[in-house]
PDB file of N, CA and C in Angstrom:
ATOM      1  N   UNK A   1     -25.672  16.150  23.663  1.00  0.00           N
ATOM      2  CA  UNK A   1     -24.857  14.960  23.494  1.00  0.00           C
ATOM      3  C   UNK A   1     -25.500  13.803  24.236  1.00  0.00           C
ATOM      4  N   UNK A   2     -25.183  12.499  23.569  1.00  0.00           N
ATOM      5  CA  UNK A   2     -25.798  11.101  24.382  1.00  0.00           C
ATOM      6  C   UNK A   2     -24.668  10.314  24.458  1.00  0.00           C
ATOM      7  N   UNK A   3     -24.686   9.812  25.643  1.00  0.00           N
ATOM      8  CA  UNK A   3     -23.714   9.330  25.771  1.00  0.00           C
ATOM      9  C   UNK A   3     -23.810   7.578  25.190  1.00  0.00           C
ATOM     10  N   UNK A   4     -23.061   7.136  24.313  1.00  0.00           N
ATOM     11  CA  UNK A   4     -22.652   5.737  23.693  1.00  0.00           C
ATOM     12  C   UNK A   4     -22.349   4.756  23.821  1.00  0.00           C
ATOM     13  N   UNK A   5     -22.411   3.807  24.659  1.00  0.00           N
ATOM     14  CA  UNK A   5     -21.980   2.256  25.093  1.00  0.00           C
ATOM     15  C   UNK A   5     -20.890   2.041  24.061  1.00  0.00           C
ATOM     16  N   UNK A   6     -21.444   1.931  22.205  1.00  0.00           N
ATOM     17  CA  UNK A   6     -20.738   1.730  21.444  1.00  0.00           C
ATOM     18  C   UNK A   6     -19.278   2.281  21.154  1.00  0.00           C
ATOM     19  N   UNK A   7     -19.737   3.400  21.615  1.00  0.00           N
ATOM     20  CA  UNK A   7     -18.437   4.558  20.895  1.00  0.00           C
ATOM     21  C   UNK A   7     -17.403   4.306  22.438  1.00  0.00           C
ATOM     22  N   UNK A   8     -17.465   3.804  23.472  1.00  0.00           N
ATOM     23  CA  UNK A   8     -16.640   3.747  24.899  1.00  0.00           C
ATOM     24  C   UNK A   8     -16.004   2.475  24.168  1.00  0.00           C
ATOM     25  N   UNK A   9     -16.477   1.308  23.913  1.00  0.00           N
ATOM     26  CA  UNK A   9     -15.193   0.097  23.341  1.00  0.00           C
ATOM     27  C   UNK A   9     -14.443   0.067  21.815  1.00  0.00           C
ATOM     28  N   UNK A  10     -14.746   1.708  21.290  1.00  0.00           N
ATOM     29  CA  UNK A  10     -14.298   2.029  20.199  1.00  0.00           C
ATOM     30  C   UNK A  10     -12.516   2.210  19.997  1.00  0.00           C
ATOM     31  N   UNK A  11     -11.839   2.132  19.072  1.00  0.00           N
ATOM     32  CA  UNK A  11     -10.851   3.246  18.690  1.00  0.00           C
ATOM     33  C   UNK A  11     -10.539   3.422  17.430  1.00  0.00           C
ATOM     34  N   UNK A  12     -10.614   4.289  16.954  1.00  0.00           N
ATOM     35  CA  UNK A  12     -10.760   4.316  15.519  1.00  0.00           C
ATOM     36  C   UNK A  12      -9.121   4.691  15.324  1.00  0.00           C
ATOM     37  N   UNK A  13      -8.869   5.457  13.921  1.00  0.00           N
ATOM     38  CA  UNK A  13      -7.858   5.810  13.117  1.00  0.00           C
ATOM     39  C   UNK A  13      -7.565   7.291  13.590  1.00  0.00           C
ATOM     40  N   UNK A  14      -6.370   7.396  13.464  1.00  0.00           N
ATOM     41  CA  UNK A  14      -6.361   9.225  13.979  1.00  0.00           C
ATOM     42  C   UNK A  14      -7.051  10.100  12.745  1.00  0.00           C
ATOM     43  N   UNK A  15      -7.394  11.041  13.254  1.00  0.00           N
ATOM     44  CA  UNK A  15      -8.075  12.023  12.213  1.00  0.00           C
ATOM     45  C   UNK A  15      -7.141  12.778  11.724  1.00  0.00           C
ATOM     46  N   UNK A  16      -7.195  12.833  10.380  1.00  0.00           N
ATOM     47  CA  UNK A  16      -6.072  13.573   9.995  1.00  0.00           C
ATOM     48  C   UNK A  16      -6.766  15.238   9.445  1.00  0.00           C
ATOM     49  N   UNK A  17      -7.654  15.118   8.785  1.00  0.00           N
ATOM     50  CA  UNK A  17      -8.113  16.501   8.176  1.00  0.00           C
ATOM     51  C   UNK A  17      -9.750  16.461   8.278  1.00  0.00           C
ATOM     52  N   UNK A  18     -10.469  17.593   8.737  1.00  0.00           N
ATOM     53  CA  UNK A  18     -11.533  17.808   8.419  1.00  0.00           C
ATOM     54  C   UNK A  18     -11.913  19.510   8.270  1.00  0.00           C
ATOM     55  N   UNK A  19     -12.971  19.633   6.817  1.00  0.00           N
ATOM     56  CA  UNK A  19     -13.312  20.543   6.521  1.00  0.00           C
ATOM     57  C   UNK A  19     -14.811  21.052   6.537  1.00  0.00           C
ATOM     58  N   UNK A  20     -15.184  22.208   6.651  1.00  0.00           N
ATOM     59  CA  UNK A  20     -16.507  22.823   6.355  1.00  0.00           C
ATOM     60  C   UNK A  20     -16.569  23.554   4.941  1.00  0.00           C
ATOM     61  N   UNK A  21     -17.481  23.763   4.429  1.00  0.00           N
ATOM     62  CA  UNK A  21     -17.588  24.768   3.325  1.00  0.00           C
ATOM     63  C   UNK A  21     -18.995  25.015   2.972  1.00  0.00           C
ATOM     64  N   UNK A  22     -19.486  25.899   2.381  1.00  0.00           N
ATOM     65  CA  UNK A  22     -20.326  26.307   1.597  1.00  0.00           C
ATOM     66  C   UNK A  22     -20.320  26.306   0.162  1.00  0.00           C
ATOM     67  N   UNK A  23     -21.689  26.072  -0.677  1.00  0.00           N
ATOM     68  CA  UNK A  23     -21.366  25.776  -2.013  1.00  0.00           C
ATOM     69  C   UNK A  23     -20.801  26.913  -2.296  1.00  0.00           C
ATOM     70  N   UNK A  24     -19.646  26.814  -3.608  1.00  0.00           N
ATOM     71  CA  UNK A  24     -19.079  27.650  -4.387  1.00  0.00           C
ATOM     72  C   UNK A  24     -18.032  28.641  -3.735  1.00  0.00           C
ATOM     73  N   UNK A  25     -17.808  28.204  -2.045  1.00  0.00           N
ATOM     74  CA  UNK A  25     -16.774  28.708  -1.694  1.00  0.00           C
ATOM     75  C   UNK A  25     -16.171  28.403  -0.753  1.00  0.00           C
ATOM     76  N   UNK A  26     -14.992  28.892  -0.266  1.00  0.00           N
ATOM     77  CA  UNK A  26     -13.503  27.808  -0.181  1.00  0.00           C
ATOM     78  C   UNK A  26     -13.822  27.147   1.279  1.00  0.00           C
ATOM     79  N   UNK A  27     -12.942  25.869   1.167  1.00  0.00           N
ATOM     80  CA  UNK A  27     -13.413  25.592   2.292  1.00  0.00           C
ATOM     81  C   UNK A  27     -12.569  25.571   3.725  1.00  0.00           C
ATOM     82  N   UNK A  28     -12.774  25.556   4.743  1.00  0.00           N
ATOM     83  CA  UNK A  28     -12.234  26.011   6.010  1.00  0.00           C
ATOM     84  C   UNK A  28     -12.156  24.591   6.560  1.00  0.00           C
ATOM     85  N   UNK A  29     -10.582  24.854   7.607  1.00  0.00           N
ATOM     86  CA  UNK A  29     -10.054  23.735   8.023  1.00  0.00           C
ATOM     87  C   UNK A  29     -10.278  23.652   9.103  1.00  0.00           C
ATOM     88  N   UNK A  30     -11.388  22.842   9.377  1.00  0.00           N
ATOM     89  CA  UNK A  30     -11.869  22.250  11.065  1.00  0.00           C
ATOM     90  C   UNK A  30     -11.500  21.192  11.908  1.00  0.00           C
ATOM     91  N   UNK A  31     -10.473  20.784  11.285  1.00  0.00           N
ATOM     92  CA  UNK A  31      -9.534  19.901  11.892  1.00  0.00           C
ATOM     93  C   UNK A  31      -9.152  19.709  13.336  1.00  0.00           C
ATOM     94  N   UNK A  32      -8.775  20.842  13.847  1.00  0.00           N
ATOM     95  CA  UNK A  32      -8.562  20.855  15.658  1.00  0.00           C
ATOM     96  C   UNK A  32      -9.842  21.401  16.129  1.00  0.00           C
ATOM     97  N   UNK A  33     -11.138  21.107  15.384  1.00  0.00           N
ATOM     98  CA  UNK A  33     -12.067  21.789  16.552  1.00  0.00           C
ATOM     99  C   UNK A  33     -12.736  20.063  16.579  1.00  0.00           C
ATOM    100  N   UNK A  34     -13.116  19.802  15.055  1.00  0.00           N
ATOM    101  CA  UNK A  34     -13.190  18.668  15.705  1.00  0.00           C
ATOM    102  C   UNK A  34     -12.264  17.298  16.143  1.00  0.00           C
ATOM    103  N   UNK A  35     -11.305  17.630  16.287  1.00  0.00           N
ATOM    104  CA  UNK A  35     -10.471  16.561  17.103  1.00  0.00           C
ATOM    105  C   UNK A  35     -11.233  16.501  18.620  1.00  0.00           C
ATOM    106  N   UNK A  36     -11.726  17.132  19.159  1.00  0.00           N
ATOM    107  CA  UNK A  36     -11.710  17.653  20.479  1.00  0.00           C
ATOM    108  C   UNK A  36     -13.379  16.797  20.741  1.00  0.00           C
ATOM    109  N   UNK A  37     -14.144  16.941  19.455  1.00  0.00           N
ATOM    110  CA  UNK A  37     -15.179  15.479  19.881  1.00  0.00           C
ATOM    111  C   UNK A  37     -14.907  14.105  19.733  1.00  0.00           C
ATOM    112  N   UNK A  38     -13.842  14.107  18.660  1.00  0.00           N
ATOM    113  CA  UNK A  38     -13.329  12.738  18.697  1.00  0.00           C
ATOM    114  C   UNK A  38     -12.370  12.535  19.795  1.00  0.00           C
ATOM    115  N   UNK A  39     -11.734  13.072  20.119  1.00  0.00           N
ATOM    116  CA  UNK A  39     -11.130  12.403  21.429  1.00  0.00           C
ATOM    117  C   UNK A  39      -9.681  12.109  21.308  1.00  0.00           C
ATOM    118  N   UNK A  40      -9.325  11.892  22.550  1.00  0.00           N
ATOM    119  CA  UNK A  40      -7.803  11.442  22.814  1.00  0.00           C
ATOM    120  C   UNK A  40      -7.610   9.719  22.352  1.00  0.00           C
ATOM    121  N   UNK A  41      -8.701   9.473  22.530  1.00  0.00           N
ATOM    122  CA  UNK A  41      -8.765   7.757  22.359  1.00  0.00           C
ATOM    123  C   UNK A  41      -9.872   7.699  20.521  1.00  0.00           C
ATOM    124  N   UNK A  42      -9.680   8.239  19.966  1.00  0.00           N
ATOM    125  CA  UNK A  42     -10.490   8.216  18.659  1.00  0.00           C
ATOM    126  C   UNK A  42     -11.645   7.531  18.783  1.00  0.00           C
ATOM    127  N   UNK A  43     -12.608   8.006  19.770  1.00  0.00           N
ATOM    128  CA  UNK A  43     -13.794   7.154  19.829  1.00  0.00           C
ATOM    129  C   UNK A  43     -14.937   7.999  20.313  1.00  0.00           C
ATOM    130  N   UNK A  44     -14.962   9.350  19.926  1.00  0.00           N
ATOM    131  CA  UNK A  44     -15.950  10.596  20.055  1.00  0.00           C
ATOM    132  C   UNK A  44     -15.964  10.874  21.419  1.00  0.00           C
ATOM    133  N   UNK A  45     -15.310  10.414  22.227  1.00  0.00           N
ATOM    134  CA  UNK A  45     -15.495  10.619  23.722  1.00  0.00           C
ATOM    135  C   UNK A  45     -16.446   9.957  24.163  1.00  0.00           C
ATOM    136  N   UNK A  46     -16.913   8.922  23.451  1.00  0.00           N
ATOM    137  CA  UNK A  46     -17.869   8.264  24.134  1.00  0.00           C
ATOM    138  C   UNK A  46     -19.237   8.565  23.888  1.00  0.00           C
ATOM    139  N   UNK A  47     -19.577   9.583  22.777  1.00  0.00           N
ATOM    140  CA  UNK A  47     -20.782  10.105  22.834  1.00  0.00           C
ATOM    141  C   UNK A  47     -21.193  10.248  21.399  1.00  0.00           C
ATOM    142  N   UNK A  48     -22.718  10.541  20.974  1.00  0.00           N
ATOM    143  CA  UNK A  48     -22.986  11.050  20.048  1.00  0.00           C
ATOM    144  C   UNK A  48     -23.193  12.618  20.158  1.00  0.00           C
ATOM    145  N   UNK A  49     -23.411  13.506  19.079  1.00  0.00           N
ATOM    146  CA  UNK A  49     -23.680  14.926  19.391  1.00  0.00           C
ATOM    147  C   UNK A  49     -24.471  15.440  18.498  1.00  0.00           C
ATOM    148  N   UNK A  50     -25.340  16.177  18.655  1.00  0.00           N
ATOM    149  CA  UNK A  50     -26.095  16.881  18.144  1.00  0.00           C
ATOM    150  C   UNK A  50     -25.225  18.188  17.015  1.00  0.00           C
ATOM    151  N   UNK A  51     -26.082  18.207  15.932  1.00  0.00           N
ATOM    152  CA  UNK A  51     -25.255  18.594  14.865  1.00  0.00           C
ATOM    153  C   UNK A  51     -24.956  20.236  15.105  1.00  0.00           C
ATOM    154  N   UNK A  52     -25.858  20.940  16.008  1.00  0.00           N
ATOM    155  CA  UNK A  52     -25.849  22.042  16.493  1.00  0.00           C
ATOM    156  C   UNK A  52     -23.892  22.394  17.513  1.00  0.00           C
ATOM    157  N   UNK A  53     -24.002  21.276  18.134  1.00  0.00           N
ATOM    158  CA  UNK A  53     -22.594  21.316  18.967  1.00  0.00           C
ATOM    159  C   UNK A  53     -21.310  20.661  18.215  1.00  0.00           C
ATOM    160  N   UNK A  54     -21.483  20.448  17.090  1.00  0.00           N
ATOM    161  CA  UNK A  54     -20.690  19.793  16.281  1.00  0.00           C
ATOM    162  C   UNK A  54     -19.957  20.975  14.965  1.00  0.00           C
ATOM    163  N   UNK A  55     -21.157  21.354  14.623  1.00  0.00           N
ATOM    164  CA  UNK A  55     -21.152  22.624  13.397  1.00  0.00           C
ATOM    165  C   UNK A  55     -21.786  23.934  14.034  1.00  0.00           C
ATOM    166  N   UNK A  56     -21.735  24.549  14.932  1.00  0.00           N
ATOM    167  CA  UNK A  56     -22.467  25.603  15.963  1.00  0.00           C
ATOM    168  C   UNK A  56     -22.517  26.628  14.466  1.00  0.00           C
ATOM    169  N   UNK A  57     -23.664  27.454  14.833  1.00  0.00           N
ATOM    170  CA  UNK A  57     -24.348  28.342  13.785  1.00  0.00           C
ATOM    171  C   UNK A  57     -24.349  27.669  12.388  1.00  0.00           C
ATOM    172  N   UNK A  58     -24.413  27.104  12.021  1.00  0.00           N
ATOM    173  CA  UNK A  58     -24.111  26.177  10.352  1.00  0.00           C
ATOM    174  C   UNK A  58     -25.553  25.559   9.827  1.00  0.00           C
ATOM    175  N   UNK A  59     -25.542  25.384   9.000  1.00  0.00           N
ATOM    176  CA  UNK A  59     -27.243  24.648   8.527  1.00  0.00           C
ATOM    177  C   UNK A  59     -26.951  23.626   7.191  1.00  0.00           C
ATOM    178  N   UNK A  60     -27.967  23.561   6.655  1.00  0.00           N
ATOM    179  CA  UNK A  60     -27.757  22.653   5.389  1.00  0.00           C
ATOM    180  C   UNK A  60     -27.369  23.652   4.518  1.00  0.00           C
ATOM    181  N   UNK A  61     -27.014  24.227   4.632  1.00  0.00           N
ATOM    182  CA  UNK A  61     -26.280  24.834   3.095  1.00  0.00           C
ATOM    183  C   UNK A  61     -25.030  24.330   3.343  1.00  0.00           C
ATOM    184  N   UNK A  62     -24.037  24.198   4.576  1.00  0.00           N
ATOM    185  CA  UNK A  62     -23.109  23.930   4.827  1.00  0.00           C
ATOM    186  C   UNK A  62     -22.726  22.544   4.687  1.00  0.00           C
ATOM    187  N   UNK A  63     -21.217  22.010   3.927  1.00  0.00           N
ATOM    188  CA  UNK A  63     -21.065  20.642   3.368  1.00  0.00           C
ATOM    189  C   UNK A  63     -19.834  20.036   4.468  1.00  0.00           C
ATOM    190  N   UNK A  64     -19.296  18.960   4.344  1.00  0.00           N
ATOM    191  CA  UNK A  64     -18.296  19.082   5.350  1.00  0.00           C
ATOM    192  C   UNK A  64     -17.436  17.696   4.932  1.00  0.00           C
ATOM    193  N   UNK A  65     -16.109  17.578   4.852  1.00  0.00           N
ATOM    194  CA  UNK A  65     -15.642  16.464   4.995  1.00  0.00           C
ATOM    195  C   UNK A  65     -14.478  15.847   6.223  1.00  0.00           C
ATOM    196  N   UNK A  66     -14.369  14.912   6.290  1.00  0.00           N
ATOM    197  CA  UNK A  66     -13.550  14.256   7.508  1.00  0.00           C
ATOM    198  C   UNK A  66     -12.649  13.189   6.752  1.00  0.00           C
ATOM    199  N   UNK A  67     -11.624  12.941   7.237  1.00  0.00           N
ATOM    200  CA  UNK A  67     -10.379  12.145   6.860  1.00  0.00           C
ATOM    201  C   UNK A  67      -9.496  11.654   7.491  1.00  0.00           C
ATOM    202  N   UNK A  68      -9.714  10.135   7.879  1.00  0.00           N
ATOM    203  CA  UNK A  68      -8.936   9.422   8.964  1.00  0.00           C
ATOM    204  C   UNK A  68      -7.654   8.699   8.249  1.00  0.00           C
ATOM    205  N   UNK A  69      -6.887   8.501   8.583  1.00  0.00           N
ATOM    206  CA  UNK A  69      -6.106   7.326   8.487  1.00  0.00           C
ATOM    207  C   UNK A  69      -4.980   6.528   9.381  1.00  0.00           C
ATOM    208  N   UNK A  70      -4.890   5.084   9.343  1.00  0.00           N
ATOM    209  CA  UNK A  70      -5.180   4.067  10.468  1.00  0.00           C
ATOM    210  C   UNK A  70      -3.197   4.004  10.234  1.00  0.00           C
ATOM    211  N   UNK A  71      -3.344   3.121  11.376  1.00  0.00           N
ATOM    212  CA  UNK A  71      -1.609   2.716  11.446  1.00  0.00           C
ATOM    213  C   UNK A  71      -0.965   2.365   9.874  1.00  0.00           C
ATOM    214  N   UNK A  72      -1.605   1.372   8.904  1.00  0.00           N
ATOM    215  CA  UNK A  72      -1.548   0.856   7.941  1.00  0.00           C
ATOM    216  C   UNK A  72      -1.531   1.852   6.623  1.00  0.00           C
ATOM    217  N   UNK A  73      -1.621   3.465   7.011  1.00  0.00           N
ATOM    218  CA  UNK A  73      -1.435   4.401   6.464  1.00  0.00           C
ATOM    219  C   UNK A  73      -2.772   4.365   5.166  1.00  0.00           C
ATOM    220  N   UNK A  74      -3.708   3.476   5.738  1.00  0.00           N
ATOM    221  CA  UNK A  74      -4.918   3.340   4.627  1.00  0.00           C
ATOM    222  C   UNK A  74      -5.512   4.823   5.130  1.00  0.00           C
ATOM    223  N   UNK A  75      -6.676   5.181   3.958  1.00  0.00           N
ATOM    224  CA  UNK A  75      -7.370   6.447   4.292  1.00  0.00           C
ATOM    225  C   UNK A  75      -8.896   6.162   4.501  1.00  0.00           C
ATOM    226  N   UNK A  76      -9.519   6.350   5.773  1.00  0.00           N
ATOM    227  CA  UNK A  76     -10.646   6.414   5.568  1.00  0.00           C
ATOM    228  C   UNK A  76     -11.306   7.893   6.066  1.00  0.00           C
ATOM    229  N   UNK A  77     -12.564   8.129   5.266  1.00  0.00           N
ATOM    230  CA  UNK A  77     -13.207   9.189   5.209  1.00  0.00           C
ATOM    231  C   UNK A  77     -14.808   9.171   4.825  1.00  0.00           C
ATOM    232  N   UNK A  78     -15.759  10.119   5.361  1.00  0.00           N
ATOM    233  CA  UNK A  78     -17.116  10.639   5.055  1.00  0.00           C
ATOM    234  C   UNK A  78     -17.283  12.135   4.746  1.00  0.00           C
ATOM    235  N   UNK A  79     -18.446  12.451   4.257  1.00  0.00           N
ATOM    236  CA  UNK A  79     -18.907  13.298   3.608  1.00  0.00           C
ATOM    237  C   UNK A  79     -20.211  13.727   3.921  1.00  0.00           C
ATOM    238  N   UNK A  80     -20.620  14.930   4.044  1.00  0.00           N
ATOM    239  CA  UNK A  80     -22.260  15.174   3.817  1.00  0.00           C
ATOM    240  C   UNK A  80     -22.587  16.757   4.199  1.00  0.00           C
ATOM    241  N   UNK A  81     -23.786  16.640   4.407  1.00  0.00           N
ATOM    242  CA  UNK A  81     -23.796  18.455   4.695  1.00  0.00           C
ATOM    243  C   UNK A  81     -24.595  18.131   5.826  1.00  0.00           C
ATOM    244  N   UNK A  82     -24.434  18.962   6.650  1.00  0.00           N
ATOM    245  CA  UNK A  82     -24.676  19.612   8.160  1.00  0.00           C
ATOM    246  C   UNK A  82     -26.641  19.069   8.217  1.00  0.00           C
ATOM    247  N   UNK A  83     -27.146  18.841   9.088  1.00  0.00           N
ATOM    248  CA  UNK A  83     -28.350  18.256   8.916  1.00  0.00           C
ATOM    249  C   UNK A  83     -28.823  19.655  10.146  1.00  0.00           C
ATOM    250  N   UNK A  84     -29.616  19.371  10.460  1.00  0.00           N
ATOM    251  CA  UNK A  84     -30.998  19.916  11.561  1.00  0.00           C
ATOM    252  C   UNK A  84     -30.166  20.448  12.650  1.00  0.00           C
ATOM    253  N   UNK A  85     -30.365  21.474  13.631  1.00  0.00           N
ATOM    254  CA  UNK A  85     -29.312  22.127  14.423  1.00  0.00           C
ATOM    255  C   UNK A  85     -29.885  20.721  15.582  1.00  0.00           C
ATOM    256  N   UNK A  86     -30.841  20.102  15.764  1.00  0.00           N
ATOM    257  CA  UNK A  86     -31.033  19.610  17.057  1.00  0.00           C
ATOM    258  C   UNK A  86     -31.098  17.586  16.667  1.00  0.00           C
ATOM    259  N   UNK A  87     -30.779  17.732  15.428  1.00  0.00           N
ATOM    260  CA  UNK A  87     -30.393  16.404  14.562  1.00  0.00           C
ATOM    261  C   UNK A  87     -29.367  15.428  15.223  1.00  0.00           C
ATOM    262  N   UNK A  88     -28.870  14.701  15.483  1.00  0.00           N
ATOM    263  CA  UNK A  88     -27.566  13.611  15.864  1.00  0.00           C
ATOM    264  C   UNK A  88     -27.439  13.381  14.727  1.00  0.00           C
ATOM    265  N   UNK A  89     -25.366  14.054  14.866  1.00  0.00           N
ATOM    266  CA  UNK A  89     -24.220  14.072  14.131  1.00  0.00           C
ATOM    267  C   UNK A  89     -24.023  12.304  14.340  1.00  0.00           C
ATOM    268  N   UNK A  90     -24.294  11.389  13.301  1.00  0.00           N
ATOM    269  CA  UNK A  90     -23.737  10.091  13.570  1.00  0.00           C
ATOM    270  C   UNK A  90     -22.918   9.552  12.853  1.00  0.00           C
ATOM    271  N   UNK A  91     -21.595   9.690  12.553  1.00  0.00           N
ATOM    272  CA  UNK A  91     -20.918   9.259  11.660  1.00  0.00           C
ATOM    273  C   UNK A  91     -20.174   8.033  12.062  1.00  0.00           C
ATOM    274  N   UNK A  92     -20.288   7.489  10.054  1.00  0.00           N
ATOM    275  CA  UNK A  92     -19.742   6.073  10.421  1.00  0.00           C
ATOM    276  C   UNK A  92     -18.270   5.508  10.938  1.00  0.00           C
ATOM    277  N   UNK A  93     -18.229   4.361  11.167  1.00  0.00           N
ATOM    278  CA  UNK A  93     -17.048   4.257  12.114  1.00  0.00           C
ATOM    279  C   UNK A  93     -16.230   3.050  11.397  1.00  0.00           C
ATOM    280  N   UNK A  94     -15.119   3.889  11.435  1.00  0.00           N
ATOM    281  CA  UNK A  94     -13.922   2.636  10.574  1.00  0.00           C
ATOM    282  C   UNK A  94     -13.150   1.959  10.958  1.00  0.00           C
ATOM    283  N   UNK A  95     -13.146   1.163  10.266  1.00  0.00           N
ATOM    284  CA  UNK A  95     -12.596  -0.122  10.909  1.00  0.00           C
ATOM    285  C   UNK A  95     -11.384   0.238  12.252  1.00  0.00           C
ATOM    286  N   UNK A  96     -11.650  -0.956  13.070  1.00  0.00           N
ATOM    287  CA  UNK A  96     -11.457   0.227  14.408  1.00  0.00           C
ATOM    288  C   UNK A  96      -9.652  -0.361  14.608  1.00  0.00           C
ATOM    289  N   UNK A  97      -9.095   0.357  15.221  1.00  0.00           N
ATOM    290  CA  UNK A  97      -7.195   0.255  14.938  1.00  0.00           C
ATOM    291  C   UNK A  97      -7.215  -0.578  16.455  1.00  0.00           C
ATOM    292  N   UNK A  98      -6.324  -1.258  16.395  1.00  0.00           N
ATOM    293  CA  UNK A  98      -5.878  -2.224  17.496  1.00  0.00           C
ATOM    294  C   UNK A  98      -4.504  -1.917  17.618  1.00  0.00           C
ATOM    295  N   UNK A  99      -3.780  -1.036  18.014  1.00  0.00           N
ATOM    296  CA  UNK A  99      -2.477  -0.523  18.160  1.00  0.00           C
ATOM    297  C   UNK A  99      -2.267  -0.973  19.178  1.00  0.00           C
TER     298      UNK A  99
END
């Protein structure tokens, strides 16, 4: 993990759902594991992470989605498959909530 200047004056949208899967089969709800890098304050804890500590044992065969949504009950979300075990997990950041 590196720690982020950016991601410390962040706060994003609460996370509502995120999944893992493999092609052609079902996919698994990772929702409370990764809450726990995003944080109490929706802003990764301040850090980026390596895709290894993010998706532990997982590779590119593995696909994954994430699903935020903000006070305004809008939905935002990304997509992609698992990159390099020693790669930085950098996902983009939505429009940030001022609650």
């Amino acid at each position: 993990m590196i720690d982020c200047e950016y991601y410390l004056n962040y706060k994003g949208p609460n996370l509502k759902k995120a999944q893992l899967w493999k092609k052609n089969e079902e996919r698994k709800d990772i929702t409370e594991e990764l809450k726990k890098f995003y944080g109490e304050n929706n802003n990764w804890n301040g850090k980026l992470y390596q895709y290894s500590e993010v998706f532990p044992d997982k590779d590119s065969s593995y696909l994954f989605y994430v699903e935020f949504v903000d006070k305004n009950n809008r939905k935002h979300w990304f997509h992609g498959m698992v990159g390099e075990s020693n790669q930085i997990f950098n996902p983009p950041l939505s429009t940030p909530s001022h609650e």
